[in-house]
C-alpha atoms as a PDB file:
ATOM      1  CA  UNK A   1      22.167  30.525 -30.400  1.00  0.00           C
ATOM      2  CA  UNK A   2      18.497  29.124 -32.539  1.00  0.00           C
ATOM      3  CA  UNK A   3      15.742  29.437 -30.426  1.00  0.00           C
ATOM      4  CA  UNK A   4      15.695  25.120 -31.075  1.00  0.00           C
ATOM      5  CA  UNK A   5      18.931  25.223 -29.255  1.00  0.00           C
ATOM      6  CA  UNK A   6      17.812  27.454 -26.449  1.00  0.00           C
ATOM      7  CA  UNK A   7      14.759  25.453 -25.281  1.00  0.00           C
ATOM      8  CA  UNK A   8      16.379  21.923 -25.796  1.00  0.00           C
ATOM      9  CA  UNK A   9      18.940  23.431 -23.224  1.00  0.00           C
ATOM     10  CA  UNK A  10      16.711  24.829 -20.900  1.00  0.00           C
ATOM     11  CA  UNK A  11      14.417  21.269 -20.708  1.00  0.00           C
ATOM     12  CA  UNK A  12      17.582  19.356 -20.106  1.00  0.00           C
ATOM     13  CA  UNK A  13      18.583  22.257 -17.496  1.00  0.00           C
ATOM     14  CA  UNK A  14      15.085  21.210 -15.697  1.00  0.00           C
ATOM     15  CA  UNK A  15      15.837  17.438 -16.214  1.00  0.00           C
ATOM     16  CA  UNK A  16      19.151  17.928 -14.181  1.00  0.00           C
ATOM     17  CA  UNK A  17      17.778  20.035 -11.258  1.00  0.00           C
ATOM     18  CA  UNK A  18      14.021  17.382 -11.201  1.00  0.00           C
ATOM     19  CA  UNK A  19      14.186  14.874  -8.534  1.00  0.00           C
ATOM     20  CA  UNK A  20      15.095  11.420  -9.595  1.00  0.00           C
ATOM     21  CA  UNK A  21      12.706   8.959  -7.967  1.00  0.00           C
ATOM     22  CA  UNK A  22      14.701   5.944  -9.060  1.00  0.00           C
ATOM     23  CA  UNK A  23      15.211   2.922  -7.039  1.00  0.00           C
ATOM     24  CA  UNK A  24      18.865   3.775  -5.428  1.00  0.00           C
ATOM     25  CA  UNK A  25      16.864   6.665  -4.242  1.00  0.00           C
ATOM     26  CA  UNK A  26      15.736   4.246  -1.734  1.00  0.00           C
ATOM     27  CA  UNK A  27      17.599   3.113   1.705  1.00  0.00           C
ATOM     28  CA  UNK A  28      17.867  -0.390   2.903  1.00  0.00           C
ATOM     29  CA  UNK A  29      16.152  -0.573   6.515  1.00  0.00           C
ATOM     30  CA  UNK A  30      15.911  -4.335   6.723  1.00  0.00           C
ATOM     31  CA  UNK A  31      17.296  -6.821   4.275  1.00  0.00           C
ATOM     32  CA  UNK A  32      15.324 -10.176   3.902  1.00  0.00           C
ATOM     33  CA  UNK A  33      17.560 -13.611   4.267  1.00  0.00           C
ATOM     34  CA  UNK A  34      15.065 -15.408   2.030  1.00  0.00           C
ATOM     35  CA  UNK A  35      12.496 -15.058  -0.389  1.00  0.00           C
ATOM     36  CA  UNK A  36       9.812 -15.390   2.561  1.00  0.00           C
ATOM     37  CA  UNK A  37      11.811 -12.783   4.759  1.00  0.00           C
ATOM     38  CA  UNK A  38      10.243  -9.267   4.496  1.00  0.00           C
ATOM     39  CA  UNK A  39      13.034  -6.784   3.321  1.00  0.00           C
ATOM     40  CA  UNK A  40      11.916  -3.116   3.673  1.00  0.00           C
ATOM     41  CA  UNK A  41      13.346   0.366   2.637  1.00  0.00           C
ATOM     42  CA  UNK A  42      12.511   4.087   3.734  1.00  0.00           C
ATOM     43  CA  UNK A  43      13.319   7.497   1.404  1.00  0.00           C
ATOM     44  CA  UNK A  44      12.443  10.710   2.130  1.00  0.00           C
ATOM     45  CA  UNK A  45       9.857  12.988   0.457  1.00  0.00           C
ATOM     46  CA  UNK A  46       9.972  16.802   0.472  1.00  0.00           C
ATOM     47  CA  UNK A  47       7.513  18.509   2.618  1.00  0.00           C
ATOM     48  CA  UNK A  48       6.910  14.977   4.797  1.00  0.00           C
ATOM     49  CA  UNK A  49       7.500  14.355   7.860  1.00  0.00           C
ATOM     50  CA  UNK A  50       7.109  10.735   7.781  1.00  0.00           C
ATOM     51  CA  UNK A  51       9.555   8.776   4.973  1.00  0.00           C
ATOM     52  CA  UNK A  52       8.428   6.708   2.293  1.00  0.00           C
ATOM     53  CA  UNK A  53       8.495   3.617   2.817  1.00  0.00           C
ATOM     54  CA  UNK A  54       8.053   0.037   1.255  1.00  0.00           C
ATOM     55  CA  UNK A  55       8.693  -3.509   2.031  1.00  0.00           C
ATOM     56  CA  UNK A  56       8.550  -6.900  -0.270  1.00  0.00           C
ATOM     57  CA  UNK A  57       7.899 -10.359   0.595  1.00  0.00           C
ATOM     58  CA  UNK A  58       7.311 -13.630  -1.337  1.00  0.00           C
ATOM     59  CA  UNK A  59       4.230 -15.503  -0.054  1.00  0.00           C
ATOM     60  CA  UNK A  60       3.692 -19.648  -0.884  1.00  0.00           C
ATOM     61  CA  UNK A  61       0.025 -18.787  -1.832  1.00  0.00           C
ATOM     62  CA  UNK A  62      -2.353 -17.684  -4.653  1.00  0.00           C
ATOM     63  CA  UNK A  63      -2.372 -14.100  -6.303  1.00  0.00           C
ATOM     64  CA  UNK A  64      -6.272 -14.566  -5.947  1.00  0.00           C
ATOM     65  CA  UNK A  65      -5.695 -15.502  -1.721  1.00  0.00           C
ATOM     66  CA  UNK A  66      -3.931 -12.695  -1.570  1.00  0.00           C
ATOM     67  CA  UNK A  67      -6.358 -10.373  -3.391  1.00  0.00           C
ATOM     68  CA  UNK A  68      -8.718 -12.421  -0.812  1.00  0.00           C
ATOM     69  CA  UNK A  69      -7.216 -10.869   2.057  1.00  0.00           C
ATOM     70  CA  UNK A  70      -6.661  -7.357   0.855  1.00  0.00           C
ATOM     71  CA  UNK A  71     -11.064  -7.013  -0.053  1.00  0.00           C
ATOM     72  CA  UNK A  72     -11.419  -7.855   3.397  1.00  0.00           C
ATOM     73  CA  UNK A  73     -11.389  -4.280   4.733  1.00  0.00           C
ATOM     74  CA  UNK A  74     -13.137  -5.620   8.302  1.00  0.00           C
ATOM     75  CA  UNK A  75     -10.015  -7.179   8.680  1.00  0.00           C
ATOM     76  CA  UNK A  76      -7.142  -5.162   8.308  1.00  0.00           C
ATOM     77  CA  UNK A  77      -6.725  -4.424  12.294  1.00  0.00           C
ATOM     78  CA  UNK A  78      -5.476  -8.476  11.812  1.00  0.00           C
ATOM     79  CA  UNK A  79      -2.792  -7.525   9.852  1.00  0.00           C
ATOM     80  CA  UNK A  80      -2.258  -3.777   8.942  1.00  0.00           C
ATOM     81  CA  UNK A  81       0.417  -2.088  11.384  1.00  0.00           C
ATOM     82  CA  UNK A  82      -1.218   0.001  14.356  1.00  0.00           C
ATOM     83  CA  UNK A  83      -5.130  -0.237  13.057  1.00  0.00           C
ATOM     84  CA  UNK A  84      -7.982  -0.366  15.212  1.00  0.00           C
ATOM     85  CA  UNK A  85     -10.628  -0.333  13.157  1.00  0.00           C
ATOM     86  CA  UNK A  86     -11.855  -0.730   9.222  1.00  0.00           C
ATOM     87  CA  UNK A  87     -14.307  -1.479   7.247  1.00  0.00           C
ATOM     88  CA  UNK A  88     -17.049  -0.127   4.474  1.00  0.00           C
ATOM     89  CA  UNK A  89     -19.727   2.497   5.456  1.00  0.00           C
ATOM     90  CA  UNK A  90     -23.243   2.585   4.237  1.00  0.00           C
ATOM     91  CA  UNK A  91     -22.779   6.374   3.462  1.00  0.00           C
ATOM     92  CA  UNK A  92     -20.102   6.104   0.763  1.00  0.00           C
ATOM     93  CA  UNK A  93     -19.515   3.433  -1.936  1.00  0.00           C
ATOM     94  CA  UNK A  94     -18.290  -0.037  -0.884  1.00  0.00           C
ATOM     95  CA  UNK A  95     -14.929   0.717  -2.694  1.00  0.00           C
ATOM     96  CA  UNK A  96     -14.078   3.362  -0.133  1.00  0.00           C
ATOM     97  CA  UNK A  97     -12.813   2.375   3.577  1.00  0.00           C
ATOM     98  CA  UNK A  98     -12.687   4.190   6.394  1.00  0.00           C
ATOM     99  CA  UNK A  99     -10.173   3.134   9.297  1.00  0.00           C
ATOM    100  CA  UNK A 100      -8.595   3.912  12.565  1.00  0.00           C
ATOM    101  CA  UNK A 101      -5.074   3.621  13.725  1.00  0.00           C
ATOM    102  CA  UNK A 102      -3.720   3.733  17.294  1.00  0.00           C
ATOM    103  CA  UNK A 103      -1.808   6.711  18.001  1.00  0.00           C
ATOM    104  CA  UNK A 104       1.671   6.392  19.289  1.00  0.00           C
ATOM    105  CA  UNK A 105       2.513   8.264  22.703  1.00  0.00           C
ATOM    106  CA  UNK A 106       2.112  10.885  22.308  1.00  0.00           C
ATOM    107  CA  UNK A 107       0.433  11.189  19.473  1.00  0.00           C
ATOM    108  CA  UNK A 108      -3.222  10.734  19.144  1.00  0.00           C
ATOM    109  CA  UNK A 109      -5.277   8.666  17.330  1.00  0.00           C
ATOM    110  CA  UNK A 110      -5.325   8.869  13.699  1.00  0.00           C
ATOM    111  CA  UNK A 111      -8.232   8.269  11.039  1.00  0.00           C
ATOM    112  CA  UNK A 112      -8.918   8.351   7.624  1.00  0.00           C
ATOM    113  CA  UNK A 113     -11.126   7.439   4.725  1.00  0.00           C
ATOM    114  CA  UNK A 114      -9.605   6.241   1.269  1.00  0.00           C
ATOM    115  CA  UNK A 115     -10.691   4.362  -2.172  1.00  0.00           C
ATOM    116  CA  UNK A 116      -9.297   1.548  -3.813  1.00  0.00           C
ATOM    117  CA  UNK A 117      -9.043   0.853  -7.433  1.00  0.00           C
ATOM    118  CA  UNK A 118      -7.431  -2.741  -9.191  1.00  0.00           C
ATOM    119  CA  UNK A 119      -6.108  -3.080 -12.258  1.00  0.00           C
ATOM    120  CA  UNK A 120      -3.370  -5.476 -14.223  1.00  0.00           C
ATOM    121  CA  UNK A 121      -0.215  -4.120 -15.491  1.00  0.00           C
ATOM    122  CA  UNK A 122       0.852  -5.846 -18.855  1.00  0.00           C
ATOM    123  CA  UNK A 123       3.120  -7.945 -17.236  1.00  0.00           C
ATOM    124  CA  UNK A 124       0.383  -9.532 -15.278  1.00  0.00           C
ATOM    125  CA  UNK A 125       1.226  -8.052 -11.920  1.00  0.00           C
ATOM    126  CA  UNK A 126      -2.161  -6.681  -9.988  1.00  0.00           C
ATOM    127  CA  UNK A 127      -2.293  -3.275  -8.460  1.00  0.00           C
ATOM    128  CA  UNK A 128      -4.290  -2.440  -5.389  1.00  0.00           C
ATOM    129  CA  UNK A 129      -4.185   1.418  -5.246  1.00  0.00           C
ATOM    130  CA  UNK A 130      -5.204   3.349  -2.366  1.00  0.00           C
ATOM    131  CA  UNK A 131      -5.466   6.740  -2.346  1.00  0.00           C
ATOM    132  CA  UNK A 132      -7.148   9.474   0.938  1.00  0.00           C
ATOM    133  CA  UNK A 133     -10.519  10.934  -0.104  1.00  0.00           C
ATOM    134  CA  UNK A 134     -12.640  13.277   1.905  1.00  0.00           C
ATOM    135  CA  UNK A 135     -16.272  13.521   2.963  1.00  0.00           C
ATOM    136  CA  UNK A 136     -16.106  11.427   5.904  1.00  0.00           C
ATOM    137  CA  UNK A 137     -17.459  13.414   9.082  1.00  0.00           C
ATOM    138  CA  UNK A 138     -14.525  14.305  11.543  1.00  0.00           C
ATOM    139  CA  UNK A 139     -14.109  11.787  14.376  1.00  0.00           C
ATOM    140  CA  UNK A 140     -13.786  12.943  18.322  1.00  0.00           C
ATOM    141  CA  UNK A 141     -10.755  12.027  19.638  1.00  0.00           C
ATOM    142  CA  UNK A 142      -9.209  11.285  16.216  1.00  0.00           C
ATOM    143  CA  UNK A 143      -6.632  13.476  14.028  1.00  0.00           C
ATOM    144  CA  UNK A 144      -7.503  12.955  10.329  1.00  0.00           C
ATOM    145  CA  UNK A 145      -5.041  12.086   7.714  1.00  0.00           C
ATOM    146  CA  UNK A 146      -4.550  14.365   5.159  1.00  0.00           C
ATOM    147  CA  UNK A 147      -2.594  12.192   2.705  1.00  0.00           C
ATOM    148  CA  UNK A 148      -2.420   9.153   2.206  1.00  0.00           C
ATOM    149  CA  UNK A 149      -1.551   6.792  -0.903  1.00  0.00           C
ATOM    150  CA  UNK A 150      -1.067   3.368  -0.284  1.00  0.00           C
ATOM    151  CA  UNK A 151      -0.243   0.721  -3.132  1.00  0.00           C
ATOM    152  CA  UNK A 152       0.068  -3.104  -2.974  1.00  0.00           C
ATOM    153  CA  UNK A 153       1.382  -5.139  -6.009  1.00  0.00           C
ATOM    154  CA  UNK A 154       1.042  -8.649  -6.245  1.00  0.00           C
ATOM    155  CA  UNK A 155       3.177 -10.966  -9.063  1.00  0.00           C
ATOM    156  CA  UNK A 156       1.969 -14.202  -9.871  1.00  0.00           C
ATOM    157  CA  UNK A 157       5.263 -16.516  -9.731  1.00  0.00           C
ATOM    158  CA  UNK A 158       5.781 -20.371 -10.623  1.00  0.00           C
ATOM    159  CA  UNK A 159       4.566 -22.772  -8.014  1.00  0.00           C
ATOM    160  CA  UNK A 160       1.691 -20.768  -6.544  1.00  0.00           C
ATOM    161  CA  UNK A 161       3.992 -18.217  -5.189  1.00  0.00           C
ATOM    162  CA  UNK A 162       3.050 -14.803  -5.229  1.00  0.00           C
ATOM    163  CA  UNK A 163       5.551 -11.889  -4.935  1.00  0.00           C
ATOM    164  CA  UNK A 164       3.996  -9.009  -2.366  1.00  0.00           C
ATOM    165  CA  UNK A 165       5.114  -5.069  -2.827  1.00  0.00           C
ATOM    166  CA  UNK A 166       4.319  -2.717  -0.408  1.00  0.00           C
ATOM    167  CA  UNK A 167       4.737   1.096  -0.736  1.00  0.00           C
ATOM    168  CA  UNK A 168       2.879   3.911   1.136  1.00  0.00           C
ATOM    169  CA  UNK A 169       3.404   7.321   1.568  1.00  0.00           C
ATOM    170  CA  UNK A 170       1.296   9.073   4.130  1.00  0.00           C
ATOM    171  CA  UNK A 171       0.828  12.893   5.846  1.00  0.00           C
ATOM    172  CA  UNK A 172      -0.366  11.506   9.705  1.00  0.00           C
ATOM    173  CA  UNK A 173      -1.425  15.459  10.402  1.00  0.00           C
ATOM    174  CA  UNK A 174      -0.736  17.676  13.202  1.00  0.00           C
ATOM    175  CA  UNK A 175       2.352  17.272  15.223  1.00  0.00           C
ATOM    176  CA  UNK A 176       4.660  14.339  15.038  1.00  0.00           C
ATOM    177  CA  UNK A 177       8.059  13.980  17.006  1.00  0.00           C
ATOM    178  CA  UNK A 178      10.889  12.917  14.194  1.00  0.00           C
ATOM    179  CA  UNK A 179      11.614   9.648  16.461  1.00  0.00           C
ATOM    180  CA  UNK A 180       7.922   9.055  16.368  1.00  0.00           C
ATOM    181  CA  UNK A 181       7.637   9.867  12.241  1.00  0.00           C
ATOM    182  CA  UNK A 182      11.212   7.529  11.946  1.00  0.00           C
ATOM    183  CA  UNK A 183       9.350   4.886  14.148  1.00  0.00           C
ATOM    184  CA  UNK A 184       6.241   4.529  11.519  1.00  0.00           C
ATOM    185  CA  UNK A 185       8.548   4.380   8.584  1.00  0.00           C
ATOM    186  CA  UNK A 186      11.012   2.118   9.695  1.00  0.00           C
ATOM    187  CA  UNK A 187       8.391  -0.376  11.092  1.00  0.00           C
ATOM    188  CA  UNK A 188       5.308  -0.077   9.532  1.00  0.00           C
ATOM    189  CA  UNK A 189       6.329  -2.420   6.414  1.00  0.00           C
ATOM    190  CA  UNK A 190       7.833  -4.809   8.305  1.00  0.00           C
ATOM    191  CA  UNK A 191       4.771  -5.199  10.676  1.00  0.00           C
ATOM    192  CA  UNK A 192       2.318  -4.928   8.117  1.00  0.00           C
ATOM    193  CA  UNK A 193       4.041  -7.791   5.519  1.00  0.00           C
ATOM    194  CA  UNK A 194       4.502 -10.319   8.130  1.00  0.00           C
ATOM    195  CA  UNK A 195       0.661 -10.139   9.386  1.00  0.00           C
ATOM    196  CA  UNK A 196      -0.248 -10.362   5.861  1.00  0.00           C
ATOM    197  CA  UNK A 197       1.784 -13.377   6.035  1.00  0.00           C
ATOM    198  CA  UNK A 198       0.130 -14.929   8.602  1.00  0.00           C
ATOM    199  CA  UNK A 199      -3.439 -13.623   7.588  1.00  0.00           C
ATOM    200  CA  UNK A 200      -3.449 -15.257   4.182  1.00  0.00           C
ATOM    201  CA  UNK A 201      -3.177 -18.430   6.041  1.00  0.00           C
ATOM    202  CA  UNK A 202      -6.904 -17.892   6.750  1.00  0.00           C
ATOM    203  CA  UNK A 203     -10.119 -20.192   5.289  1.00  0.00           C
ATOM    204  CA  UNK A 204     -11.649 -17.231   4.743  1.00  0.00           C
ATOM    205  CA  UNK A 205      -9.076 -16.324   2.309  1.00  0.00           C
ATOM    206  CA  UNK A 206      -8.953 -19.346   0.077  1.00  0.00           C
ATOM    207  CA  UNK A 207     -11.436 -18.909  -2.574  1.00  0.00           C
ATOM    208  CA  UNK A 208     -11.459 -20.619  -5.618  1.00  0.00           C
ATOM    209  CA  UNK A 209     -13.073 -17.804  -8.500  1.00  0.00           C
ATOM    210  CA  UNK A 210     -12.323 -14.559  -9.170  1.00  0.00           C
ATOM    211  CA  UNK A 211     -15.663 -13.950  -8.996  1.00  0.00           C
ATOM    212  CA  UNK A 212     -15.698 -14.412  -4.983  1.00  0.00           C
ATOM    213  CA  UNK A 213     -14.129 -11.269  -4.973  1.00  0.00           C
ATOM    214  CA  UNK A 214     -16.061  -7.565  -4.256  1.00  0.00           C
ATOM    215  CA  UNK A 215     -17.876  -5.877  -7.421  1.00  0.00           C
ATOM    216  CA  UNK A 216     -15.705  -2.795  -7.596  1.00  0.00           C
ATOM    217  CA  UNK A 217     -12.720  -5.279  -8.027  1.00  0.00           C
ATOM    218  CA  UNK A 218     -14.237  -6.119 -11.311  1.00  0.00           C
ATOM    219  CA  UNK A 219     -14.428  -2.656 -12.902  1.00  0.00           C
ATOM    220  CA  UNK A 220     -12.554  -2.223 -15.902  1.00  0.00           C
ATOM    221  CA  UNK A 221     -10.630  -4.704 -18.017  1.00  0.00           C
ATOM    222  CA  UNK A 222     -11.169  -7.910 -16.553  1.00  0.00           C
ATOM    223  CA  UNK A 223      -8.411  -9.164 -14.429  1.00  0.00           C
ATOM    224  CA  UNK A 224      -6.684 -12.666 -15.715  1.00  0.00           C
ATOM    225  CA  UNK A 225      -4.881 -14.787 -13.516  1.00  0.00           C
ATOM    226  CA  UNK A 226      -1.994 -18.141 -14.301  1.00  0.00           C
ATOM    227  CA  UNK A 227      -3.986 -21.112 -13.858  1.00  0.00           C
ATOM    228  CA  UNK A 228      -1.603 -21.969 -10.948  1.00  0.00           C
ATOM    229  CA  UNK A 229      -3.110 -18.424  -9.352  1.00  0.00           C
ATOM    230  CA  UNK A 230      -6.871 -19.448  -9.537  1.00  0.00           C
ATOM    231  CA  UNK A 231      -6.980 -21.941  -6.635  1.00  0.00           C
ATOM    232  CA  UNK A 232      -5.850 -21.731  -3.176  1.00  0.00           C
END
């Protein structure tokens, strides 16, 4: 056998034994009944206790309302399930947010500090990417998180609709109970969509310029938005 053949059977060896994230990999928890209904789905990760898990909704409001909401980090205890507390801090840059989440009996208190970046797909779809960093001093009372990456995509649709995706995968640290690890996965998307549904509803949230938006939202290639998407 050519040493050609030999390594193009050994790569599709590897492709075979790989894991295939593909979307069937996922597991219907909740299906929505319309396109405002939240419909969620869990999948397990190996080496995590807690599932992935994502959820999708369809919101009758701006792309730019919704990016809104999501730069308010002061207010994701309104909305985001089980936090406490959130917000920038004057020791790290305003892109990075620390936040607290109420433990679960019991399991303590959790806590952890992540960054955010935005960017525009091709397609026009905006990514909010969160992702755990370090450097934030240990909390009493609080178990850090040592993972966490947390994504929101938002599609600008026809009629000032805007199509929400959730997906997060997160390490909580120390000891969680499987019902309590099933409990987060299973709920959190639900709980978190449907504040954000209610949330967006806000004045606060209905700005009318891109440019309303925080600085490190602007980095890169500027974001551009359907006409429809640039008002409330």
């Amino acid at each position: 056998m050519s040493s050609l053949r030999m390594t193009f059977l050994a790569l599709s060896l590897l492709s075979l034994s790989a894991p295939v994230l593909a979307a069937n990999d996922w597991e219907t928890v909740r299906q929505g009944q319309g396109r405002e209904d939240v419909s969620t789905w869990v999948r397990s990760v190996d080496g995590m206790t807690v599932k992935a898990f994502k959820g999708v909704t369809e919101v009758h409001y701006s792309a730019l309302t919704v990016l809104a909401l999501l730069a308010d980090t002061n207010g994701l205890n309104n909305w985001v399930y089980h936090c406490k507390t959130s917000g920038p801090t004057d020791k790290f840059p305003p892109d990075h947010t620390y936040a607290r989440f109420k433990g679960i009996w019991p399991a303590s208190d959790r806590d952890v500090m992540f960054r955010s970046t935005v960017s525009q797909q091709a397609d026009g779809a905006i990514v909010v990417d969160s992702n755990q960093v370090e450097g934030y001093p240990q909390q009493d009372g609080h178990v850090r998180m040592p993972y966490l990456h947390n994504t929101f995509k938002l599609v600008p649709l026809k009629g000032n609709w805007t199509r929400v995706e959730f997906e997060t995968q997160v390490d909580l640290g120390g000891l969680v109970p499987d019902w309590l690890a099933n409990a987060v996965s299973t709920k959190a998307p639900l709980v978190t969509l449907e504040g954000l549904r209610k949330q967006v509803a806000q004045p606060r949230y209905q700005v009318k310029s891109l440019s309303e938006l925080p600085a490190h939202y602007h980095k890169g290639k500027p974001m551009v938005l359907p006409e429809g998407h640039l008002t409330p």
